[in-house]
Protein backbone atom coordinates (compact mmCIF):
# COMPACT_ATOMS: atom_id res chain seq x y z
CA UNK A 1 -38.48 -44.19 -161.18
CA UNK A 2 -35.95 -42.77 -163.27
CA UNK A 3 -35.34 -39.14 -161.59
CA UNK A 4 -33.59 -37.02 -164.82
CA UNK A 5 -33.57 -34.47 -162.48
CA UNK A 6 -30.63 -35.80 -160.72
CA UNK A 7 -27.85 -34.06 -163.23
CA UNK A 8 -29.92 -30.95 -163.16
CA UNK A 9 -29.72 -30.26 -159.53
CA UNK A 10 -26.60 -27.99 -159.86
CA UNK A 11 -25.00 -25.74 -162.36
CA UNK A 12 -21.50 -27.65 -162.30
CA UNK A 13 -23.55 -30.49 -162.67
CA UNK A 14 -25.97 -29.45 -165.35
CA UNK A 15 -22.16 -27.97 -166.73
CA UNK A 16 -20.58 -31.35 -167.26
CA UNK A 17 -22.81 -32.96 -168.75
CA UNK A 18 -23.17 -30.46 -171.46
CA UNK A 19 -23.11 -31.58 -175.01
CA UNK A 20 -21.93 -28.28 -176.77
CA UNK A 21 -18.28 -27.10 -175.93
CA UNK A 22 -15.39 -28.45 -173.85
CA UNK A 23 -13.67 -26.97 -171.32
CA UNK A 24 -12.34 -27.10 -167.47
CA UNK A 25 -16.37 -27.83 -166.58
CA UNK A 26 -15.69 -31.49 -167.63
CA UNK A 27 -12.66 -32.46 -166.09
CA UNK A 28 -12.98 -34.03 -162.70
CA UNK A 29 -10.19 -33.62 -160.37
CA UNK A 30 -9.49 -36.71 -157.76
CA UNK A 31 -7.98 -35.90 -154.14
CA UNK A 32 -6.64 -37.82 -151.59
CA UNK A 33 -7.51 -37.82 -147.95
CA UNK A 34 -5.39 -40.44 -145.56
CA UNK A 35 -6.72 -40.44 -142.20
CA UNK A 36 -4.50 -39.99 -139.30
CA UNK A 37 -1.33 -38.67 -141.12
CA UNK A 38 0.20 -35.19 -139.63
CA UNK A 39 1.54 -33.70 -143.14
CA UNK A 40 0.87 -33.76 -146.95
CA UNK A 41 2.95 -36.55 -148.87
CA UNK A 42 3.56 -35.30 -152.17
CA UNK A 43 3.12 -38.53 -154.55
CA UNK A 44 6.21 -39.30 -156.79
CA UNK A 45 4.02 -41.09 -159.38
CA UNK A 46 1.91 -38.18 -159.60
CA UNK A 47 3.56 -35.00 -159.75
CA UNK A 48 1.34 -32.12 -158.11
CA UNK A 49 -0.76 -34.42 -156.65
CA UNK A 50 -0.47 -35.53 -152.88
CA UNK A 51 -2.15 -37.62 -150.13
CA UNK A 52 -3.82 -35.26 -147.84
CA UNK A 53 -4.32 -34.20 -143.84
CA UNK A 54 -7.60 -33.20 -143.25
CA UNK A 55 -6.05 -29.60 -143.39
CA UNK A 56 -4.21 -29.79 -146.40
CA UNK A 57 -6.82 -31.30 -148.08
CA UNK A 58 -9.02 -28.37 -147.05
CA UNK A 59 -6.19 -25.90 -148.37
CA UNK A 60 -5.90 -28.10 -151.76
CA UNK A 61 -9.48 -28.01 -152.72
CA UNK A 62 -9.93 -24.40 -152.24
CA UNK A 63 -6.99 -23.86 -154.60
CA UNK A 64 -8.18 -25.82 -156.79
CA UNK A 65 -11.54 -23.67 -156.48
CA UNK A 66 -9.71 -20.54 -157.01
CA UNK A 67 -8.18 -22.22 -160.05
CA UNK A 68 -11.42 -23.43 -162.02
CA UNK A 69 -11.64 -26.71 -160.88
CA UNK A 70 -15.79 -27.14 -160.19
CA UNK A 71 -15.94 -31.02 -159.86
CA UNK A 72 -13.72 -33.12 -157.79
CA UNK A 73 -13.67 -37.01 -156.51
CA UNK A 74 -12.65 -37.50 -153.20
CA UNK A 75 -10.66 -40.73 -152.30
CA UNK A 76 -10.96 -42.03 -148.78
CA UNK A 77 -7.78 -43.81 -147.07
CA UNK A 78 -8.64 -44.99 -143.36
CA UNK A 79 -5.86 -45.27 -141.02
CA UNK A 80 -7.37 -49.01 -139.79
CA UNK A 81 -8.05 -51.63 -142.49
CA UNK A 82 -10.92 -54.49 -141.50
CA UNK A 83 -12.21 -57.49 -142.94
CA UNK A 84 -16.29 -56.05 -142.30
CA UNK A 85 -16.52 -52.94 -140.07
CA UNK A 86 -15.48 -50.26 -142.01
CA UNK A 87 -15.52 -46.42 -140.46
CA UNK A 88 -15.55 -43.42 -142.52
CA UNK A 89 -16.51 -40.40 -140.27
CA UNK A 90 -12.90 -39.02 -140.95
CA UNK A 91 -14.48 -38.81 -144.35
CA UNK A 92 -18.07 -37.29 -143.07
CA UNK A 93 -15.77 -34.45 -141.40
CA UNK A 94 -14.28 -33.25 -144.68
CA UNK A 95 -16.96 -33.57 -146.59
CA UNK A 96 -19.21 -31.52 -143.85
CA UNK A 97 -16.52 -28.96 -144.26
CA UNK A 98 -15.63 -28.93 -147.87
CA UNK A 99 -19.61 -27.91 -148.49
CA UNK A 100 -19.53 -25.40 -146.52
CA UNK A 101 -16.28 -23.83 -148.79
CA UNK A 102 -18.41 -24.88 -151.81
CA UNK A 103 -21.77 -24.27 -151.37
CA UNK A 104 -23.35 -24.89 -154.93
CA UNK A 105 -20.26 -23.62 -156.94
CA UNK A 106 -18.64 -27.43 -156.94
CA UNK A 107 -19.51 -30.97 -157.50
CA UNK A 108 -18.28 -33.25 -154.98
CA UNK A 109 -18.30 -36.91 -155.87
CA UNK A 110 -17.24 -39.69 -153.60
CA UNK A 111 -15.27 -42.57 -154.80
CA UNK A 112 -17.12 -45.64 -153.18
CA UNK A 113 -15.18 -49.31 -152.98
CA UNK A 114 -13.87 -51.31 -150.42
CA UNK A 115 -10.40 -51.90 -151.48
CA UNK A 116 -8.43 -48.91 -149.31
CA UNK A 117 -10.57 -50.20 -146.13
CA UNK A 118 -10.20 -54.23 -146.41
CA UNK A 119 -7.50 -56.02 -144.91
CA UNK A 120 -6.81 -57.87 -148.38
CA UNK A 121 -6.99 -54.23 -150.47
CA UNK A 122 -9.87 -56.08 -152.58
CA UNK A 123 -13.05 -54.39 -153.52
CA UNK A 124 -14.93 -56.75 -151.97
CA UNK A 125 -15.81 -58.77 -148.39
CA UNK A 126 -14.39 -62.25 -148.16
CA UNK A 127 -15.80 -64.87 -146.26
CA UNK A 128 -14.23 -67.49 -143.95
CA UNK A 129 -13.45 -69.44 -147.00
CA UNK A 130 -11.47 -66.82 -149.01
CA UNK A 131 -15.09 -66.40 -151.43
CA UNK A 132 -16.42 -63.47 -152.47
CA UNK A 133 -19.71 -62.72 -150.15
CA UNK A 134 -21.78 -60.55 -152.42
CA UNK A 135 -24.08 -59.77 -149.95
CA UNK A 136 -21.80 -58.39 -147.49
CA UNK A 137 -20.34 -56.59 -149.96
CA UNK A 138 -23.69 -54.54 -150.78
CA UNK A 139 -24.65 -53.82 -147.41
CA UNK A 140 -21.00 -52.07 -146.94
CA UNK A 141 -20.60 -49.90 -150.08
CA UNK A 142 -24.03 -48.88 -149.24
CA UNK A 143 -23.53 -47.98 -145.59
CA UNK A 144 -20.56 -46.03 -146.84
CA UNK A 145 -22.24 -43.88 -149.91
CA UNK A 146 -24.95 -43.10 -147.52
CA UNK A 147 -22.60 -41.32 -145.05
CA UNK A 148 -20.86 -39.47 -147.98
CA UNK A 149 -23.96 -38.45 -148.79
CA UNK A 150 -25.23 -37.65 -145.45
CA UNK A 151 -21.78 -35.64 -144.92
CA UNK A 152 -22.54 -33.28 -148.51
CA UNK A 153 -21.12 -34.97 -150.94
CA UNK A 154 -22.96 -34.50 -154.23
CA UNK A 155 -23.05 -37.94 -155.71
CA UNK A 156 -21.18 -41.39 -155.16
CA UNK A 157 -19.28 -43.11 -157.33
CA UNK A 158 -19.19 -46.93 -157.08
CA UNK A 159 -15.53 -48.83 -158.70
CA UNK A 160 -15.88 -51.92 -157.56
CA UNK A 161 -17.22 -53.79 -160.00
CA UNK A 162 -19.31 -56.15 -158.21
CA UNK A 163 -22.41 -58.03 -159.54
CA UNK A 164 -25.55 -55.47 -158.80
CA UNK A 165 -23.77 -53.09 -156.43
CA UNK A 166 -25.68 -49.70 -158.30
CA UNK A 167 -28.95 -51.46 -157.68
CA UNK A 168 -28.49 -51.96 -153.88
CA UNK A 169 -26.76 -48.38 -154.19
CA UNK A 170 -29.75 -47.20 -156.07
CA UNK A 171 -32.29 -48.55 -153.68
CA UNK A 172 -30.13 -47.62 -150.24
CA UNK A 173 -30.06 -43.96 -151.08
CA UNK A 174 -33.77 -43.79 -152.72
CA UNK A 175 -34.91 -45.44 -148.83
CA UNK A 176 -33.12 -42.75 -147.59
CA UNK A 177 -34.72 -40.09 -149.11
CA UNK A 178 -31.96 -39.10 -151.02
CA UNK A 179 -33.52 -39.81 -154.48
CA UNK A 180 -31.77 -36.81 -156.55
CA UNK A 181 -28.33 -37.83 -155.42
CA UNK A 182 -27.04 -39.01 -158.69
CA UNK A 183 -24.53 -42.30 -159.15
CA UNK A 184 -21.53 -42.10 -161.35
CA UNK A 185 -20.69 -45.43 -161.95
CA UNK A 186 -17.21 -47.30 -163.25
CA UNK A 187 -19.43 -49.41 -165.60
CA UNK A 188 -16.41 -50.32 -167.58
CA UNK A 189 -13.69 -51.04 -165.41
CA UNK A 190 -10.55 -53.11 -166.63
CA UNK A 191 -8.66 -55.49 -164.55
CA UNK A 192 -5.54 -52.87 -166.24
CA UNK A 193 -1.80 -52.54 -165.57
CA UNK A 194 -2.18 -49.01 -165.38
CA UNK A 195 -3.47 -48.34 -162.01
CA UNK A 196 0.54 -48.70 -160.21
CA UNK A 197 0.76 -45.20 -158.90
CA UNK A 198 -3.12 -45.33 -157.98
CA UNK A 199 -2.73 -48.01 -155.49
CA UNK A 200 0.06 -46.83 -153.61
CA UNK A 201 -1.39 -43.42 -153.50
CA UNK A 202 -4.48 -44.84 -152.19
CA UNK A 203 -3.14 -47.90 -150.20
CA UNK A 204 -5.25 -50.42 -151.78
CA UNK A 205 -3.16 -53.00 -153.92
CA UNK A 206 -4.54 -56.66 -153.36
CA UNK A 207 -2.74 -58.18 -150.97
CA UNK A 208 -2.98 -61.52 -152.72
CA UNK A 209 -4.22 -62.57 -155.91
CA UNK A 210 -5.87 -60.13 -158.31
CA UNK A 211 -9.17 -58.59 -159.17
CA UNK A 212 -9.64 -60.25 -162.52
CA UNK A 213 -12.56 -62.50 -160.86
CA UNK A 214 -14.65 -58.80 -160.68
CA UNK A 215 -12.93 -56.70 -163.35
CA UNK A 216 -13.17 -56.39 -166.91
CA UNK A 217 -11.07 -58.71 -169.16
CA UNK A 218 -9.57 -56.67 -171.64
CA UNK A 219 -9.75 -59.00 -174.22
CA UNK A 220 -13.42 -58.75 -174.56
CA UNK A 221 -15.61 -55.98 -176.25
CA UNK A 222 -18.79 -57.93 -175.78
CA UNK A 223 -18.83 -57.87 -171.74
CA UNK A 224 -17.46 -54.11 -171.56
CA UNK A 225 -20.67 -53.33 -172.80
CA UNK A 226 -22.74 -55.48 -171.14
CA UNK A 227 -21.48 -54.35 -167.88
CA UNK A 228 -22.29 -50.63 -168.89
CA UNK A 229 -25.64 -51.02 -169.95
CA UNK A 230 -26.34 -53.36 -166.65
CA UNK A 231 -25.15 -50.48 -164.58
CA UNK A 232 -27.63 -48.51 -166.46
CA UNK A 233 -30.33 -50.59 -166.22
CA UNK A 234 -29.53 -50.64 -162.51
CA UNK A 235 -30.42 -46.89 -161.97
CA UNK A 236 -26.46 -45.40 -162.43
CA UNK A 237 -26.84 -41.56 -163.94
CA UNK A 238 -23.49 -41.35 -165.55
CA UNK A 239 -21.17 -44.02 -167.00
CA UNK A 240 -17.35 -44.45 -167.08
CA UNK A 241 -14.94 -46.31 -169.00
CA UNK A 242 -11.41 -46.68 -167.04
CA UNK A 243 -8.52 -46.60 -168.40
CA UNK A 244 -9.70 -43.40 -170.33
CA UNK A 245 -6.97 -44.02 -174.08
CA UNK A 246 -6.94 -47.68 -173.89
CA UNK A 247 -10.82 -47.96 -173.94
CA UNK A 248 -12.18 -45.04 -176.00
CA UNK A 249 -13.40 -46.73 -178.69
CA UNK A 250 -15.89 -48.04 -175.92
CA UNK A 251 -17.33 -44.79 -175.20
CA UNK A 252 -19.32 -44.01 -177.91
CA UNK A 253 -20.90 -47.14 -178.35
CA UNK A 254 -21.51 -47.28 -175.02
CA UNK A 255 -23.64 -43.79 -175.13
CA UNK A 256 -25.53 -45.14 -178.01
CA UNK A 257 -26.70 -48.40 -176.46
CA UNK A 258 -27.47 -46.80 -173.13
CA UNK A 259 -28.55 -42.73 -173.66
CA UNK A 260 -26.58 -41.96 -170.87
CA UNK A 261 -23.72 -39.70 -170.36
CA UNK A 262 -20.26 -41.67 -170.23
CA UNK A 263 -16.80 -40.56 -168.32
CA UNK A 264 -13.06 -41.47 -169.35
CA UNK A 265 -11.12 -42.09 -166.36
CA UNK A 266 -7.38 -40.56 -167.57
CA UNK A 267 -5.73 -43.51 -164.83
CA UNK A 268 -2.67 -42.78 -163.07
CA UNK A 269 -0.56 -44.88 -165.76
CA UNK A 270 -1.69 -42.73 -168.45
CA UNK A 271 -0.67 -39.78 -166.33
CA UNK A 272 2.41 -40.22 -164.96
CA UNK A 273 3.69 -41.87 -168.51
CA UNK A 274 3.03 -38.16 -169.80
CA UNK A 275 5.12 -37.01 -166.70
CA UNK A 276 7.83 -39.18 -167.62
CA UNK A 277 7.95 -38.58 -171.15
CA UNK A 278 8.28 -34.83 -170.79
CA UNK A 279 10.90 -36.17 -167.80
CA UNK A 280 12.87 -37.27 -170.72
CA UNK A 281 12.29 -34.49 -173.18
CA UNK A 282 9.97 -36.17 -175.70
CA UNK A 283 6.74 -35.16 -175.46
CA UNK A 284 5.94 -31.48 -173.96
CA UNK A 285 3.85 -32.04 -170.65
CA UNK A 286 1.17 -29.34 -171.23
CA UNK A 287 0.33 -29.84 -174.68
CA UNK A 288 0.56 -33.64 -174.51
CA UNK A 289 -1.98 -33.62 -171.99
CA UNK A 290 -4.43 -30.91 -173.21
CA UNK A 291 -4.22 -33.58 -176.67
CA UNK A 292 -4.96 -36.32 -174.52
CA UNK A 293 -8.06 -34.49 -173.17
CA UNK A 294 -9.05 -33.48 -176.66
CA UNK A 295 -9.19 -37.28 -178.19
CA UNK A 296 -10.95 -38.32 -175.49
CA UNK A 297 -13.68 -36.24 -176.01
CA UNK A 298 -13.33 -36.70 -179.31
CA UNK A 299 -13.99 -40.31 -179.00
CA UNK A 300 -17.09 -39.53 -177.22
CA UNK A 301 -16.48 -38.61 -173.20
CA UNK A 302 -19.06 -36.23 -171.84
CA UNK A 303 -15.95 -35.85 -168.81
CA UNK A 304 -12.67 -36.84 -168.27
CA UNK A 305 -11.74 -37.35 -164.50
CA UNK A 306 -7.23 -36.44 -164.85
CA UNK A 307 -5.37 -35.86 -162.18
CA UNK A 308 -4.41 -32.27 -164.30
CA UNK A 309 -7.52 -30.84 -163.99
CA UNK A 310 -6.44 -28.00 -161.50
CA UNK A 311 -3.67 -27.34 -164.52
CA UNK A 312 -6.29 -26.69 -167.25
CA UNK A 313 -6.79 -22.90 -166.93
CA UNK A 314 -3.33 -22.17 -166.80
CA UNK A 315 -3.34 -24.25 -170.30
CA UNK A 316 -5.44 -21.95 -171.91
CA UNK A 317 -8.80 -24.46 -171.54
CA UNK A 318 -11.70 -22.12 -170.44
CA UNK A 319 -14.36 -22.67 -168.10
């Protein structure tokens, strides 16, 4: 059954998916945690941004509280990559403890692929023979959304663009009992060259080959939106196009053929070629990016995940 209810269950959730207005409420901002380091690393490719200790991430997100920011997606590094077995209590901890500094006043969504935890930093399991085993695949992204979900986290969000994944998603956390935990999908994912800063951040470039089996071509229109509406068909809540600029003329039409609410992802590319630009004096950082915000909810995004989000108070957008 189609539970409505899911992006009703909060008032930063019931916030973001608001039709009337635009402000901080729909901008999602992603963190970093990297088990088993003993400081912060400040990333280079993303200015004000930084891979996290459990403490630091702790500190971050309750600045980030005190600065407006209400939903947030959490990106798991492991300290041990596998081929099957993949851990993620360090990521049950912080979540456990980031509730308790949120209670209901923020969203916390749980990015949920395999590419930071396998061995070959692809978003899938590999059998003996180097081919994709589907199966395997499902049972481990949904081992892993259940213990985010377990741990607090609000809703998962699946980016791994395998055949069917929200289904077996769907149907692991309904089992559960947790049928109101809501699944943001990346229903329109790109196989993109703006991810760079992304993987080192979180660790997970392919260690041979590419992802263009899985991903989105970017040639083709026709597929983008099949693979949105599938995801909807599959049970997902809220849809996602990624990269955010170079596929917003996707995000309308995708709305229209599914009734759901769709995301931009703002990609690290798209970020840090804002950063750069403003490095070399020809684009002013803060209003460059508040006008990158502004078309893509123009074209259509009910939220924009940006790895700005903490900065949008401070640029005059209001709650």
């Amino acid at each position: 059954m189609k539970r409505l209810q899911r992006l009703r269950a909060s008032a930063p959730l019931r916030d973001m998916v608001s039709e009337i207005g635009f402000g901080q409420s729909q901008l999602i901002q992603p963190l970093f945690l990297a088990e088993g380091l003993t400081k912060e690393e400040p990333l280079g490719g993303l200015p004000g941004n930084s891979r996290h200790t459990l403490g630091s991430l702790l500190t971050q997100f309750e600045k980030d509280m005190a600065a407006g920011v209400r939903q947030f997606l959490l990106f798991p590094v492991p300290a041990q990559k596998s081929n099957r077995n993949f851990a993620a209590d360090f990521v049950g901890t912080a979540l456990q403890q980031m509730r308790q500094r949120a209670g209901t006043s923020a969203s916390i969504w749980v990015d949920t692929c395999l590419c930071s935890f396998t061995e070959s930093g692809h978003c899938c399991v590999h059998d003996k023979g180097g081919r994709q085993d589907l199966g395997a695949t499902h049972s481990a992204l949904a081992s892993l959304g259940l213990t985010y979900v377990k741990a607090g986290a609000d809703g998962i969000s699946p980016s791994d663009m395998n055949d069917g994944r929200v289904a077996h998603l769907r149907a692991a956390l309904d089992g559960a009992g947790y049928d109101l935990a809501p699944i943001m999908s990346y229903s329109t994912k790109f196989a993109s060259n703006f991810y760079g800063p992304f993987r080192d951040a979180a660790d997970s470039a392919p260690q041979y080959g590419d992802r263009k089996s899985y991903q989105l071509d970017v040639r083709n229109r026709t597929d983008a939106l099949a693979s949105s509406r599938r995801c909807a068909e599959e049970g997902a809540d809220l849809l996602m196009v990624k990269p955010g600029q170079p596929s917003a003329d996707l995000i309308r039409p995708i709305h229209e053929q599914t009734g759901l609410p769709v995301g931009a992802y703002q990609v690290s590319g798209e970020y840090t070629s804002l950063v750069l630009l403003a490095k070399e004096n020809f684009v002013n950082f803060d209003a460059a990016l508040i006008e990158s915000w502004h078309n893509l909810r123009r074209a259509g995004a009910s939220y924009i995940i940006t790895y700005g989000a903490r900065l949008a108070r401070g640029l005059g957008l209001a709650a």
